[in-house]
Structures are given as structure tokens and as C-alpha cells.
C-alpha atoms as a PDB file:
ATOM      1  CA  UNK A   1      72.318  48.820-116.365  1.00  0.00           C
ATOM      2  CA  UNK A   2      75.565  49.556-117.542  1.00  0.00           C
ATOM      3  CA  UNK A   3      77.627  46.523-119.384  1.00  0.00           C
ATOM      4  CA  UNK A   4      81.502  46.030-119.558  1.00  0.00           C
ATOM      5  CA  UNK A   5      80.924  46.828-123.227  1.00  0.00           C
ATOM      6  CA  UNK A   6      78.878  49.824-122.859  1.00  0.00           C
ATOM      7  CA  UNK A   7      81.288  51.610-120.973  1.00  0.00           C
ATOM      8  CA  UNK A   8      83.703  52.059-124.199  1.00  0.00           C
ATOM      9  CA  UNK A   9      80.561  54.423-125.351  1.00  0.00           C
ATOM     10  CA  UNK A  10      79.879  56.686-122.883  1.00  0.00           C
ATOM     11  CA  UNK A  11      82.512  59.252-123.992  1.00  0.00           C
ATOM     12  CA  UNK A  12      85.388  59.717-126.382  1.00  0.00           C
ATOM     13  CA  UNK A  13      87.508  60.178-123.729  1.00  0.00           C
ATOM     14  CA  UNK A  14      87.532  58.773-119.724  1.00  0.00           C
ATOM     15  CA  UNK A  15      89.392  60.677-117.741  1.00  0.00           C
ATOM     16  CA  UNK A  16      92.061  59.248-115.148  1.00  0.00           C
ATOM     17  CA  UNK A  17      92.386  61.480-112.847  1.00  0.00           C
ATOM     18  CA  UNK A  18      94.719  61.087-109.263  1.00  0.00           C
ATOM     19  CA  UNK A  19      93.427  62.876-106.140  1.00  0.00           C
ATOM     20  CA  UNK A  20      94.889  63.487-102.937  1.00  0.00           C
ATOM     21  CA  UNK A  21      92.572  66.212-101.903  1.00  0.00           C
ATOM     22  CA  UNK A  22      88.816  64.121-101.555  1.00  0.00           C
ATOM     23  CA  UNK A  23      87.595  67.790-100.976  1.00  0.00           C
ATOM     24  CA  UNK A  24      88.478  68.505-104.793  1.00  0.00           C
ATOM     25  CA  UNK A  25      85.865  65.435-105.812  1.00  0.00           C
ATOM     26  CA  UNK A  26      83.208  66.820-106.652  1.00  0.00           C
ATOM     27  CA  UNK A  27      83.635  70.175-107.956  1.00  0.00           C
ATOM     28  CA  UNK A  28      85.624  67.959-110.410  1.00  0.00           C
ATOM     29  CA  UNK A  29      83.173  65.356-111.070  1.00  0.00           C
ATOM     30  CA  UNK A  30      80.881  68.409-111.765  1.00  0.00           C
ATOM     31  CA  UNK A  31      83.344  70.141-113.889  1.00  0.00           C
ATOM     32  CA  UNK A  32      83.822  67.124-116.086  1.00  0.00           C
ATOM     33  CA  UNK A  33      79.936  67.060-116.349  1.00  0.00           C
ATOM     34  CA  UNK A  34      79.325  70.673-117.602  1.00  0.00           C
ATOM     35  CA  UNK A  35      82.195  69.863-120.412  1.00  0.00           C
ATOM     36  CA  UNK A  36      79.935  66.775-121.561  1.00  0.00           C
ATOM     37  CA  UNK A  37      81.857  64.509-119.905  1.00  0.00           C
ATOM     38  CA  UNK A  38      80.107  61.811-117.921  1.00  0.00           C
ATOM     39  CA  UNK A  39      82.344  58.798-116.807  1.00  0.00           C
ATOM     40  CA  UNK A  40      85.222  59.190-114.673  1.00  0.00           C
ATOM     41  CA  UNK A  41      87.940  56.942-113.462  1.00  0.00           C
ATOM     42  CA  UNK A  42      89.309  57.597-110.198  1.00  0.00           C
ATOM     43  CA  UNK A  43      92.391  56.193-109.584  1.00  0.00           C
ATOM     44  CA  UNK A  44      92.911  54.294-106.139  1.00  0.00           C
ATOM     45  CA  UNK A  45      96.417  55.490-106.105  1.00  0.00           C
ATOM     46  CA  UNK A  46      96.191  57.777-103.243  1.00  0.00           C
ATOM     47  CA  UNK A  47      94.614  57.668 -99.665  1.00  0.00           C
ATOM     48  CA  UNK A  48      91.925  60.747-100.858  1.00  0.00           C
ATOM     49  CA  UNK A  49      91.018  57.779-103.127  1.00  0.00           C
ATOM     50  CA  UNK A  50      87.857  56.029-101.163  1.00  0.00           C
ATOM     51  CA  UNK A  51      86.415  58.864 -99.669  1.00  0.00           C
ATOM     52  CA  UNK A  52      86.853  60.604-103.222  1.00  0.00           C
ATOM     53  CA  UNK A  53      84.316  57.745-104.893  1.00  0.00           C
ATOM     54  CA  UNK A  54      82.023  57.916-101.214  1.00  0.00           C
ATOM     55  CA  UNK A  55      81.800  61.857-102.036  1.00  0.00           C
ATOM     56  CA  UNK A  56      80.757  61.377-106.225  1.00  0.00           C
ATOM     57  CA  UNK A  57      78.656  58.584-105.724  1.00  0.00           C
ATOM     58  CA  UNK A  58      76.680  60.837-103.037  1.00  0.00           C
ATOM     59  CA  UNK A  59      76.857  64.168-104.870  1.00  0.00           C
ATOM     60  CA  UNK A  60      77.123  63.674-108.436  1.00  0.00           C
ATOM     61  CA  UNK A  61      74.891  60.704-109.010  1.00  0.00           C
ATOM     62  CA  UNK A  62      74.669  61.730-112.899  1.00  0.00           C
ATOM     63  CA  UNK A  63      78.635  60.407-113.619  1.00  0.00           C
ATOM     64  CA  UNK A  64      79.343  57.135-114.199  1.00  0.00           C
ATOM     65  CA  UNK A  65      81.624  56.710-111.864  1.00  0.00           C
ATOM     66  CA  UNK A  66      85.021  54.400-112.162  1.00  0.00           C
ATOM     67  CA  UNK A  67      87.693  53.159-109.757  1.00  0.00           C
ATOM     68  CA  UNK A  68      90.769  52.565-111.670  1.00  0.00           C
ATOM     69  CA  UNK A  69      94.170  51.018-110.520  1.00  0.00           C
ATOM     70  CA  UNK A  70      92.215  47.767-109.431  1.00  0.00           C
ATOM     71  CA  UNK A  71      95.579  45.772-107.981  1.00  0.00           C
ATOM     72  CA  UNK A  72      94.249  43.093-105.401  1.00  0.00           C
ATOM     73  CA  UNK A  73      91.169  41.936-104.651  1.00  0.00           C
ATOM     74  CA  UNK A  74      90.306  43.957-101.596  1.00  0.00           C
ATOM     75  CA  UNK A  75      91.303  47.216-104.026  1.00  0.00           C
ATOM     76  CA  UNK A  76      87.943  45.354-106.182  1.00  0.00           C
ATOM     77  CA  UNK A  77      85.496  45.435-102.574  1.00  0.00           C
ATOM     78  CA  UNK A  78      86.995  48.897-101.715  1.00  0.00           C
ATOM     79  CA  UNK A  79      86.174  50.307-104.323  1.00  0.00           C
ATOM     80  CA  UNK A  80      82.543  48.851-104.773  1.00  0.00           C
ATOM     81  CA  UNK A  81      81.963  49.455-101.069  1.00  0.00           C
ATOM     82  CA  UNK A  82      83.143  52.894-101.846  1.00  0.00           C
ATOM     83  CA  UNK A  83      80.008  53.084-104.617  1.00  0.00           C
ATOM     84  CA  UNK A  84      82.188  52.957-107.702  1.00  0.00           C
ATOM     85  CA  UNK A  85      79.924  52.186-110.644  1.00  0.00           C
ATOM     86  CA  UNK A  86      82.685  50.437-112.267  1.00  0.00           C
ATOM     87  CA  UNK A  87      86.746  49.055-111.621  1.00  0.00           C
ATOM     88  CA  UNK A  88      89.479  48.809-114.392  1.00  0.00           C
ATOM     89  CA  UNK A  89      92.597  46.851-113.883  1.00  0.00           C
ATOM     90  CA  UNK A  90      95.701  47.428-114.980  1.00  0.00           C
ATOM     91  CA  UNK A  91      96.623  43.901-115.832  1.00  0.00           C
ATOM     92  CA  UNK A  92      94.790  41.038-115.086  1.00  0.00           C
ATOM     93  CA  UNK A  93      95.224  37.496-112.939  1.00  0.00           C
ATOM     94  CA  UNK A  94      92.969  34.955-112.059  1.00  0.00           C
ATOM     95  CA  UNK A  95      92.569  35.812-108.557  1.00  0.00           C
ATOM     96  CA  UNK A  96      92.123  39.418-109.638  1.00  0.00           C
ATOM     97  CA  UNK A  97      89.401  39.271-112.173  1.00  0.00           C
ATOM     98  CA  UNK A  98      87.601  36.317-109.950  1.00  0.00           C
ATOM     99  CA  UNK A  99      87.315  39.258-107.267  1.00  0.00           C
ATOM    100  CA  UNK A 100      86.224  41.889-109.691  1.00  0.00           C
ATOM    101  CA  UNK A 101      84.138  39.538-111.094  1.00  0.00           C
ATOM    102  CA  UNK A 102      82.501  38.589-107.930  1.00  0.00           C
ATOM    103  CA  UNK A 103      81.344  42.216-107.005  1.00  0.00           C
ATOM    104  CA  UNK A 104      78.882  42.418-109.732  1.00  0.00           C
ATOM    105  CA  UNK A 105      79.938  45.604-111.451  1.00  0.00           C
ATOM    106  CA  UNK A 106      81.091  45.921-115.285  1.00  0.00           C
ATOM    107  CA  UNK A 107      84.479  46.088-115.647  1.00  0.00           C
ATOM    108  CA  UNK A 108      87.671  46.759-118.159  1.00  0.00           C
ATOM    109  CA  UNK A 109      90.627  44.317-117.388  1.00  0.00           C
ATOM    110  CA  UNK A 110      93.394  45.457-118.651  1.00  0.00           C
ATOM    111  CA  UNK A 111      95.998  43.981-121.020  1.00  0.00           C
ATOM    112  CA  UNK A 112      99.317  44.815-122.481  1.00  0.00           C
ATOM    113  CA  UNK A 113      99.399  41.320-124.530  1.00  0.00           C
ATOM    114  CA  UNK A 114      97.990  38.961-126.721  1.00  0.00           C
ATOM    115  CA  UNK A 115      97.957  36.383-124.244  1.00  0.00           C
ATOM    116  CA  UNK A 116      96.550  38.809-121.666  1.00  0.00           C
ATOM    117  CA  UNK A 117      94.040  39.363-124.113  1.00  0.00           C
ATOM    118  CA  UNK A 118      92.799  35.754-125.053  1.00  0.00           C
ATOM    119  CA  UNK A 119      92.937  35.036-121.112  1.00  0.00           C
ATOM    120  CA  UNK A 120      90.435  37.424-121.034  1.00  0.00           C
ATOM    121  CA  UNK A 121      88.662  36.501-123.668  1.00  0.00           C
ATOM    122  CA  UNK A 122      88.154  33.360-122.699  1.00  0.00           C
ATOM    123  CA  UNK A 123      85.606  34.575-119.513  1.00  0.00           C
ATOM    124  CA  UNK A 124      83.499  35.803-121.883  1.00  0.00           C
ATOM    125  CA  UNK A 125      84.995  39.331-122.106  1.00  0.00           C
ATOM    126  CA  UNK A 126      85.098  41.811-125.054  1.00  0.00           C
ATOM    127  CA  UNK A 127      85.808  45.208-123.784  1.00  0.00           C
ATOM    128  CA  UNK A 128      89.493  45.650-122.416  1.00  0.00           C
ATOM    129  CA  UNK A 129      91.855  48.598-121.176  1.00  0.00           C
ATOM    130  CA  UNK A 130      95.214  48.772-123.380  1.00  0.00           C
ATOM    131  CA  UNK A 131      97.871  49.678-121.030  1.00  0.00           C
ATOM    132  CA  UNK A 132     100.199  51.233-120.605  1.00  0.00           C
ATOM    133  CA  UNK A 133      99.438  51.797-124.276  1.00  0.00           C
ATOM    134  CA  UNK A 134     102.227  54.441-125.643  1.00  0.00           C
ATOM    135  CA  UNK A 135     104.676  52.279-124.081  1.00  0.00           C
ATOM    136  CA  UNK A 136     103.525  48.781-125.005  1.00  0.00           C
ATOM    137  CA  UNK A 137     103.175  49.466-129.027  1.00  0.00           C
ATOM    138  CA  UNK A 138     100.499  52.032-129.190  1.00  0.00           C
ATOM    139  CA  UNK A 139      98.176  52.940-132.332  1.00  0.00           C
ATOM    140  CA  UNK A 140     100.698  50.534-134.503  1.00  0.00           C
ATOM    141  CA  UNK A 141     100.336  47.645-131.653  1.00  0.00           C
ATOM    142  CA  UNK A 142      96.499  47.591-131.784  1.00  0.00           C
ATOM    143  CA  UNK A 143      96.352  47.870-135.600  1.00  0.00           C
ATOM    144  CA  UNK A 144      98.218  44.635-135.279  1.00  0.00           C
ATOM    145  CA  UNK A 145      95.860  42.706-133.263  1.00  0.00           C
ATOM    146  CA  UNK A 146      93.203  43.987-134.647  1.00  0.00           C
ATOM    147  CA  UNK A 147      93.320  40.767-137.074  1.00  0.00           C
ATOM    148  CA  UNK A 148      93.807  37.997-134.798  1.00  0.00           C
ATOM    149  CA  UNK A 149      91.242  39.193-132.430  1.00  0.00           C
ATOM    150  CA  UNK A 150      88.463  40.697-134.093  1.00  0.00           C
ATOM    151  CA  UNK A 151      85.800  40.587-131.270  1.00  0.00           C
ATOM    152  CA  UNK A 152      87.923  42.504-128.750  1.00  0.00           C
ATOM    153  CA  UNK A 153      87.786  46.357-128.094  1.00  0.00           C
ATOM    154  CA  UNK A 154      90.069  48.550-125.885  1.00  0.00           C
ATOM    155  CA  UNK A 155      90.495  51.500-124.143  1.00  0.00           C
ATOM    156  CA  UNK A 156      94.222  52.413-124.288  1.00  0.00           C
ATOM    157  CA  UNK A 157      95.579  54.199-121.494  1.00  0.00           C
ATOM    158  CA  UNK A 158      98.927  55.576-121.073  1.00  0.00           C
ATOM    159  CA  UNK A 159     100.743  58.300-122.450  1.00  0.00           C
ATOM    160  CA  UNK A 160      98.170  59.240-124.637  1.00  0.00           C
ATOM    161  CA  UNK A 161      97.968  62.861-125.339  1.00  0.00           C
ATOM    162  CA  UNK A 162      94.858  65.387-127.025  1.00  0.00           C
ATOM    163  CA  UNK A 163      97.199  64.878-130.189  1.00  0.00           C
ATOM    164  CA  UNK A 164      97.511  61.698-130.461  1.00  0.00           C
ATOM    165  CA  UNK A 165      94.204  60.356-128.822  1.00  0.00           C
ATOM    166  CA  UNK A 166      92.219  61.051-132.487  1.00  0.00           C
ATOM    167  CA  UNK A 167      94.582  57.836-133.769  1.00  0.00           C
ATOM    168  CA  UNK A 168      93.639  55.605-131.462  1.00  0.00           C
ATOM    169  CA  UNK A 169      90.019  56.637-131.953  1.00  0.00           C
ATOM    170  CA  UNK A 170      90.150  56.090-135.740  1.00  0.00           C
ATOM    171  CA  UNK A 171      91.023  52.296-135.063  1.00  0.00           C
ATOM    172  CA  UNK A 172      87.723  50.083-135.473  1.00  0.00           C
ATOM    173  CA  UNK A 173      89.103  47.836-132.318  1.00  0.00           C
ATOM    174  CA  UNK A 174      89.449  51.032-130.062  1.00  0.00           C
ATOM    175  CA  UNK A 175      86.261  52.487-128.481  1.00  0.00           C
ATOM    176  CA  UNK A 176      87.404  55.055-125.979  1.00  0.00           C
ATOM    177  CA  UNK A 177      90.881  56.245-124.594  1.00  0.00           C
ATOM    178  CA  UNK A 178      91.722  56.612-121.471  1.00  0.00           C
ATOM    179  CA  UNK A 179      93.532  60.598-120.547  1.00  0.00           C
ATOM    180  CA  UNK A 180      94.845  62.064-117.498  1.00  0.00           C
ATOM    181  CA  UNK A 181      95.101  65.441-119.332  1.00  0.00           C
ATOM    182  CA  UNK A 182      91.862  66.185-118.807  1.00  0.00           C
ATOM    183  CA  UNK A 183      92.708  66.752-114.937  1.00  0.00           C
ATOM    184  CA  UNK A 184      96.031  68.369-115.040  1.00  0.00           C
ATOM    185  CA  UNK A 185      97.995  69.062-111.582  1.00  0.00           C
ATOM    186  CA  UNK A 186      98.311  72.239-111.932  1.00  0.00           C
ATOM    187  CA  UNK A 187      94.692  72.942-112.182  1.00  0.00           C
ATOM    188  CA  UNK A 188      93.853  70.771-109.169  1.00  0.00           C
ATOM    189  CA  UNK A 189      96.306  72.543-107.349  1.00  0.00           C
ATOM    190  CA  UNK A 190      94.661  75.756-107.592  1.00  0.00           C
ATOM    191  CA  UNK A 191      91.224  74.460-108.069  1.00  0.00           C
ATOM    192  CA  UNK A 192      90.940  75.935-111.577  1.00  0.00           C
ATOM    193  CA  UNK A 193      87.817  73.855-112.251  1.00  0.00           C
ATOM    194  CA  UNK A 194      86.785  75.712-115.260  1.00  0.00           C
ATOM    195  CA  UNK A 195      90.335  75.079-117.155  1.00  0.00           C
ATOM    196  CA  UNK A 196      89.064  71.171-116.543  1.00  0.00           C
ATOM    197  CA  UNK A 197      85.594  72.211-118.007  1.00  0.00           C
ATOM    198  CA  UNK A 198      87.530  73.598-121.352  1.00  0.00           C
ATOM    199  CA  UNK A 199      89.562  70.458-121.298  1.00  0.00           C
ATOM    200  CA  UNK A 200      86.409  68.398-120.877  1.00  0.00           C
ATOM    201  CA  UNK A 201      84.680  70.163-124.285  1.00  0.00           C
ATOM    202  CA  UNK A 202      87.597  69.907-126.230  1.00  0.00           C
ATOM    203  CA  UNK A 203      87.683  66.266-125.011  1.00  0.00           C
ATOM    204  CA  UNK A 204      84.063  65.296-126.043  1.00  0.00           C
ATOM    205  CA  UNK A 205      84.340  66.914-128.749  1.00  0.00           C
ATOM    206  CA  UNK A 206      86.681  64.130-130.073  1.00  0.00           C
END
């Protein structure tokens, strides 16, 4: 079974993707797959968003399958109702992470701070998502903590770009990053699924 940790190794890069079409799901799930990507995180930031994760868990059982933008604690049984294989937070309180907790799946909390951080740390936790990482301090920020909290690793997520993903990568603390380029608008707007395949390769690739 998959672990919180294990989930900073599946892939270079996760993609975050946004969906308001649930009818776009799969063809994207198996567009992402043919470019050698296979995690996703789909974000429950639009109504498409539940019937989205019902359609991938169904169809596309070879993903590994996220639910990202974890906010409240019903988001958390949602979302694991839904068949998510996984839920990332963007920040992290008690009475978030005791819901998340509580459904079983592996998990990345997010935090934008060292005290976020060590409040994680202190369940027992090792793999985190940075965010919103460009804005909070970026490659420079997690070199910095990289000292005082040597057992932690992170996903960032937030701003990062195909250029500047390869420095966060090079950090020993940083296992994955999170992207949303992967997935652009334009391309779901159209349903240019094989622009997301090229995007994928050039992601894994990484």
C-alpha cells in the first residue's frame, strides 16, 4: 500500500490539475499515463470535482489518484468516498488533519511554516506539501529549513514553472513538485489531450 512518504516518489512531477468538465477525467488521467505520469491530484475546487475522482477511480485504476485542496473535514470524506487514493491539504489544523487522518488514506499536509511544519511533525509525519511555495520563500526558503528539520520532505506547490521545477528537485529535502502546467486551460478547453501527453514526457523526464 501506498505510504504518505511514498507518494513524494511516484513521479518527478504531480500534476494539479482544476476541472470543471468531469467528462474531460479520464481522457486526462489517461493522457498523463501514456506521458509516464502516474499520480494525479485533482483539485476539489470545482463542482466537476467528485464525480471527476468517481470517473478515474472507475476507469483508470492504474493512476494513483489524489484529491487536493483538502479544506474541511467533510472535503477529507468527500473525497475518500469519491475513491481518491490520497488528499493533500493546503495548510493544516487540528481538526483538519484529525479528519484526514481518520479516513485511512496517506496524505501530504501542507505547510507554509516552520511551525506548520513541527506541528506536523509531531503526529509522526515526514512527507509535507510546501505551499504556496514561489510565494512563501521558494527554492531559497527550503534550503533554509533544510537544517533545522532534517527528517522532513516536501512537495512545493505554487507557482512553480518547467524552469524552475529542476531547483526545487536538486534540494535533498524536496522529493516531488507539485505543477499545474502539465494541464494547461487551453488544452482542456479544446481537449488537446496529446499536448498534455508531451507535457507529461517532458515532465517525467525531470
Amino acid at each position: 500500500m501506498t505510504t504518505s512518504a511514498d507518494l513524494l516518489d511516484l513521479s518527478p512531477v504531480i500534476p494539479v490539475v482544476v476541472l470543471d468538465d468531469a467528462a474531460q477525467a479520464v481522457p486526462l488521467a489517461q493522457a498523463l499515463l501514456r506521458g509516464g505520469i502516474r499520480v494525479i491530484e485533482l483539485t476539489l475546487r470545482t463542482p466537476a470535482a467528485l464525480a471527476a475522482i468517481e470517473r478515474i477511480a472507475a476507469e483508470v485504476p492504474d493512476i494513483v489518484l489524489g484529491a487536493g485542496t483538502v479544506t474541511t473535514p467533510e472535503h477529507a470524506r468527500q473525497a475518500a468516498a469519491a475513491g481518491a487514493s490520497f488528499l493533500v491539504t493546503p495548510g493544516s489544523t487540528d481538526r483538519l488533519l484529525d479528519t484526514v487522518e481518520d479516513t485511512g488514506l496517506p496524505f501530504l499536509p501542507g505547510a507554509a511554516t516552520v511551525s506548520e511544519a513541527l506541528r506536523i511533525a509531531e503526529r509522526g509525519l515526514t512527507a509535507l506539501k510546501f505551499f504556496p511555495a514561489e510565494a512563501a520563500g521558494g527554492v531559497d526558503y527550503l534550503k533554509s529549513v533544510g537544517a533545522p528539520l532534517p527528517g522532513l520532505r516536501f512537495c512545493p506547490t505554487g507557482g512553480i514553472t518547467p524552469d524552475s521545477a529542476p531547483r526545487y528537485l536538486a534540494l535533498p529535502n524536496v522529493g516531488c513538485v507539485g505543477g499545474s502546467w502539465l494541464t494547461p486551460k487551453d488544452a482542456l478547453a479544446t481537449g488537446d489531450f496529446a499536448r498534455v501527453e508531451t507535457l507529461a514526457k517532458a515532465a517525467a523526464a525531470l
